[in-house]
C-alpha atoms as a PDB file:
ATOM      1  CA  UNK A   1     -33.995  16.998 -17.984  1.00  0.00           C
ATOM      2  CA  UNK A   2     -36.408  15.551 -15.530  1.00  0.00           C
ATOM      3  CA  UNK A   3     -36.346  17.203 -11.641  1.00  0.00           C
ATOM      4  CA  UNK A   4     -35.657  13.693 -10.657  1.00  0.00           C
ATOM      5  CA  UNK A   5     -33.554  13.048 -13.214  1.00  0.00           C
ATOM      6  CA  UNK A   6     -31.426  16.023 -11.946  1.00  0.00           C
ATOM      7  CA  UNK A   7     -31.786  14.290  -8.284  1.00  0.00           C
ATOM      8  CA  UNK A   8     -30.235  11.420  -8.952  1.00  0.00           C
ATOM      9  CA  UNK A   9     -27.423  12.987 -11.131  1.00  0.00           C
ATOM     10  CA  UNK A  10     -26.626  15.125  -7.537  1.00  0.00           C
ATOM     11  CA  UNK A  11     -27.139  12.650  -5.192  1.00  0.00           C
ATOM     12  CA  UNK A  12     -24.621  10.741  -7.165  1.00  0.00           C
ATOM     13  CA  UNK A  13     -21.859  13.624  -7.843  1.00  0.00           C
ATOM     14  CA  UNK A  14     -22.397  14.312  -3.984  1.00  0.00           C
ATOM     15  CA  UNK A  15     -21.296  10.952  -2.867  1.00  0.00           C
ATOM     16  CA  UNK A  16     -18.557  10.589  -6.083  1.00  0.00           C
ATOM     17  CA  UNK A  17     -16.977  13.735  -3.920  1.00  0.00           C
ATOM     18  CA  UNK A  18     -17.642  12.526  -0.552  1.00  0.00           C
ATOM     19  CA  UNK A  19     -16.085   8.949  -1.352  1.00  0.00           C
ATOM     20  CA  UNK A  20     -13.182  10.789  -3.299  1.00  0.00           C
ATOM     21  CA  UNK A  21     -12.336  12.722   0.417  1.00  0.00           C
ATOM     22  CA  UNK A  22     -12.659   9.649   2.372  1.00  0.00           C
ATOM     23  CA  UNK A  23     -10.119   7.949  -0.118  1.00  0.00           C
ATOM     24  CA  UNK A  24      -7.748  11.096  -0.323  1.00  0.00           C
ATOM     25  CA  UNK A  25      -4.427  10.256   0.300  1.00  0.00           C
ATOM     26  CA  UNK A  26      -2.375  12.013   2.736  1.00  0.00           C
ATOM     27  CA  UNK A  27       1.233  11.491   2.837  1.00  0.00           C
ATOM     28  CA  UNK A  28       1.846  12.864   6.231  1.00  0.00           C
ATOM     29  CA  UNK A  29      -0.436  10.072   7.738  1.00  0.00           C
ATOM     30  CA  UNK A  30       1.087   7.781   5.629  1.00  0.00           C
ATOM     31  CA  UNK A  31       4.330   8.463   7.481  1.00  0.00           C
ATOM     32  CA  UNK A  32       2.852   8.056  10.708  1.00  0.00           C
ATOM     33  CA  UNK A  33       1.097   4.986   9.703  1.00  0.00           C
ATOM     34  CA  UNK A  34       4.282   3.973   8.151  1.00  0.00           C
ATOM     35  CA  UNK A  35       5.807   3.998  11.802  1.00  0.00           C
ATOM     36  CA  UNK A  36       4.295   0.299  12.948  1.00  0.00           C
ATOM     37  CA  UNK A  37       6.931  -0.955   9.323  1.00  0.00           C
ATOM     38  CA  UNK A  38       9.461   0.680  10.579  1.00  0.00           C
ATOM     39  CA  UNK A  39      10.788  -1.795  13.098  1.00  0.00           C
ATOM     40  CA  UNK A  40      11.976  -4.061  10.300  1.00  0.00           C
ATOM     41  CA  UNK A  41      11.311  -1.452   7.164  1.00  0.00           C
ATOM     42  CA  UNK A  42      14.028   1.315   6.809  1.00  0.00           C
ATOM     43  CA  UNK A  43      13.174   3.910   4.297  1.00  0.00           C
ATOM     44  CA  UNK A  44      16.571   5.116   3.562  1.00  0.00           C
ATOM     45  CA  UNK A  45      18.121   2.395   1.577  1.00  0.00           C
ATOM     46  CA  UNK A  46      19.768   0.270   4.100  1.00  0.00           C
ATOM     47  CA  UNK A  47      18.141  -3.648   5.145  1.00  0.00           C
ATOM     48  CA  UNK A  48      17.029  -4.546   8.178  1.00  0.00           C
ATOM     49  CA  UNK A  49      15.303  -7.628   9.304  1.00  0.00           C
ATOM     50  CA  UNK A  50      12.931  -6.378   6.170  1.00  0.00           C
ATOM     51  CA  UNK A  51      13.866  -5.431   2.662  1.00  0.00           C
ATOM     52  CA  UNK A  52      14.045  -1.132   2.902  1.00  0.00           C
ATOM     53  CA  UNK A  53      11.397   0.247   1.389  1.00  0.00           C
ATOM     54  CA  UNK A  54      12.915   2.864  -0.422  1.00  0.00           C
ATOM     55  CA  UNK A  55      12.415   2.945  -4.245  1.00  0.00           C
ATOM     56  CA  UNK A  56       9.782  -0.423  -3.501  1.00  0.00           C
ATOM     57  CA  UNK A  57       7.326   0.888  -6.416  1.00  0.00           C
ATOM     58  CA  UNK A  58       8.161  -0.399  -9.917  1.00  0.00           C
ATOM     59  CA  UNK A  59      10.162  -3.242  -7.950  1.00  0.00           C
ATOM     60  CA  UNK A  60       9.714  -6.782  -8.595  1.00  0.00           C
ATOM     61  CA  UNK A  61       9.174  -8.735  -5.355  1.00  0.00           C
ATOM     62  CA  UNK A  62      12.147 -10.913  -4.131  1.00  0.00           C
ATOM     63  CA  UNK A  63      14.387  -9.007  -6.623  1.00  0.00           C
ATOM     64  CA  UNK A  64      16.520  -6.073  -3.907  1.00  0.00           C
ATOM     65  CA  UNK A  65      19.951  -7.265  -4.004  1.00  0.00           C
ATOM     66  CA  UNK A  66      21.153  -8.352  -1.356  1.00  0.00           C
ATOM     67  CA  UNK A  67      18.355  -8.916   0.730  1.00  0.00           C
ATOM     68  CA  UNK A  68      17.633 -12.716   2.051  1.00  0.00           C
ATOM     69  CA  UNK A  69      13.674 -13.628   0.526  1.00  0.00           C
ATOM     70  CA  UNK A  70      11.516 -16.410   1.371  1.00  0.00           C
ATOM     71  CA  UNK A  71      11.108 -18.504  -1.325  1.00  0.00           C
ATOM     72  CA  UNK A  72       7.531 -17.737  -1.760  1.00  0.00           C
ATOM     73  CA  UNK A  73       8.370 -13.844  -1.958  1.00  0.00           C
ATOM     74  CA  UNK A  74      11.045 -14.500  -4.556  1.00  0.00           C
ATOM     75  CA  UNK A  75       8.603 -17.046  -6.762  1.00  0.00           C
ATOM     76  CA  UNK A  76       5.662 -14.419  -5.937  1.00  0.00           C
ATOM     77  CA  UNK A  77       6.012 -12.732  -9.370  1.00  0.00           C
ATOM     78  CA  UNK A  78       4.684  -9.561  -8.224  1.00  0.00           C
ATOM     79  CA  UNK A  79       5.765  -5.674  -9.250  1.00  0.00           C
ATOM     80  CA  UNK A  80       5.285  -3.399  -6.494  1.00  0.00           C
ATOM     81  CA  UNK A  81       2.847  -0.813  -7.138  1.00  0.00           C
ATOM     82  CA  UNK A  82      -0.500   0.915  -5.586  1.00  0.00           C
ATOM     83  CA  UNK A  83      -2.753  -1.871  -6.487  1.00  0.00           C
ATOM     84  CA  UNK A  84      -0.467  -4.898  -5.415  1.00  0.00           C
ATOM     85  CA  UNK A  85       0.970  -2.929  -2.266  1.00  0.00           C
ATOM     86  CA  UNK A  86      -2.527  -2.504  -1.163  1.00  0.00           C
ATOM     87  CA  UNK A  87      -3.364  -6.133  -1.526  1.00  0.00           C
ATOM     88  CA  UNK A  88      -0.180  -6.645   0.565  1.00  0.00           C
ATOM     89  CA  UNK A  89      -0.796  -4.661   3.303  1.00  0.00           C
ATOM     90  CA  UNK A  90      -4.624  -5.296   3.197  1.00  0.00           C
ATOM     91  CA  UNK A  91      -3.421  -9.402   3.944  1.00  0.00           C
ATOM     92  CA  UNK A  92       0.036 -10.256   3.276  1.00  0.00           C
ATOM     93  CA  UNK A  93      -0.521 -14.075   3.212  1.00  0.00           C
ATOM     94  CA  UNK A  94      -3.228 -13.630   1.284  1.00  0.00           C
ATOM     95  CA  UNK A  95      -1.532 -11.944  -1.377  1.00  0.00           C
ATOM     96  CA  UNK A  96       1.690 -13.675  -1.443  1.00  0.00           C
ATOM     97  CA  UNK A  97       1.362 -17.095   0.528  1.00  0.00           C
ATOM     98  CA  UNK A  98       3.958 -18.376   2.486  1.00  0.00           C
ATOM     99  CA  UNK A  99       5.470 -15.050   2.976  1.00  0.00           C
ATOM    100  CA  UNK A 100       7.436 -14.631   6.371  1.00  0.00           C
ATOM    101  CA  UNK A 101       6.334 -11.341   7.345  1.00  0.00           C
ATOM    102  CA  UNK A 102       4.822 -11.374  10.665  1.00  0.00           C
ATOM    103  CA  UNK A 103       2.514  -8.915  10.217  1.00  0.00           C
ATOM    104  CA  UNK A 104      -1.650  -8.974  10.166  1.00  0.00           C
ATOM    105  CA  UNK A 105      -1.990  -6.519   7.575  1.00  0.00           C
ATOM    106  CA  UNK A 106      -3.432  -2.919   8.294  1.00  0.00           C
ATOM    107  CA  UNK A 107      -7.532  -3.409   7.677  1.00  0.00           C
ATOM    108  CA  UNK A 108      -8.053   0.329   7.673  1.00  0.00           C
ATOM    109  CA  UNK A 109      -8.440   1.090   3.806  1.00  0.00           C
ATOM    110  CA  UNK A 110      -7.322   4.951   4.111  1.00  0.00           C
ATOM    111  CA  UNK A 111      -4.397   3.982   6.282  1.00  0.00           C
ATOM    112  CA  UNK A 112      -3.447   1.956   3.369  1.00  0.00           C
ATOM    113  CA  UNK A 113      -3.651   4.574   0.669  1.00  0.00           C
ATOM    114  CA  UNK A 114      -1.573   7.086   2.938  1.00  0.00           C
ATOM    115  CA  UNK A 115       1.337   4.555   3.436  1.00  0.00           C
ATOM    116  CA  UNK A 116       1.414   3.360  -0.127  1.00  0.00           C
ATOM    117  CA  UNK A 117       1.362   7.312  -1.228  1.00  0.00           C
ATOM    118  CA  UNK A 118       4.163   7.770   1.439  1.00  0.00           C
ATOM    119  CA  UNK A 119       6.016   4.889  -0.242  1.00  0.00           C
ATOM    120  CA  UNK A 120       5.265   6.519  -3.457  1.00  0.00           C
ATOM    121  CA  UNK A 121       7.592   9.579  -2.280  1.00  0.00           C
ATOM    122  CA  UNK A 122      10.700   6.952  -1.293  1.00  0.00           C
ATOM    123  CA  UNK A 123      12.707   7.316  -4.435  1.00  0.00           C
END
């Protein structure tokens, strides 16, 4: 194996691990990031002026009984999971158009992967 070769091969492995620690997910921020949702997000089953969140991954969007949608959130299609609550909370009315939710989105791409791990733990 060539020196450079070998260069390139830990140059790359270096940043692999350096972008994997960036990206780490951390529950405990998620929670605190979670605390801007939690004005119309509960986390403990009950509806507010938001669907709870609690047991959201693996759901189909529009679907919690007893929960008013829009009409684009019920027609949205979309099951809830780390991919499609990213896009969500990246841009909601880019991901789901004509949503109500009168939120920006978060644009901090960590902050998102703590508060969808957090929602991962809402069971």
């Amino acid at each position: 194996m060539s020196k450079l070769f070998r260069q390139a091969i830990a140059i790359f492995a270096s940043f692999a691990l350096n972008a994997g620690a960036v990206l780490a997910q951390n529950i405990e921020s998620g929670k605190a990031v979670f605390a801007q949702c939690a004005a119309c997000h509960s986390t403990d089953g009950a509806s507010g002026a938001g669907p709870t969140l609690k047991g959201i991954i693996g759901r189909k969007a529009g679907t919690l009984e007893g929960f008013r949608y829009s009409r684009a959130m019920k027609s949205a299609g979309t099951a809830w999971d780390a991919e499609s609550l990213s896009a969500f909370l990246t841009a909601p009315q880019k991901a789901v158009p004509g949503n109500v939710m009168p939120f920006p989105g978060i644009p901090d791409a960590k902050q998102i992967a703590d508060v969808v791990a957090y929602l991962r733990t809402l069971k």
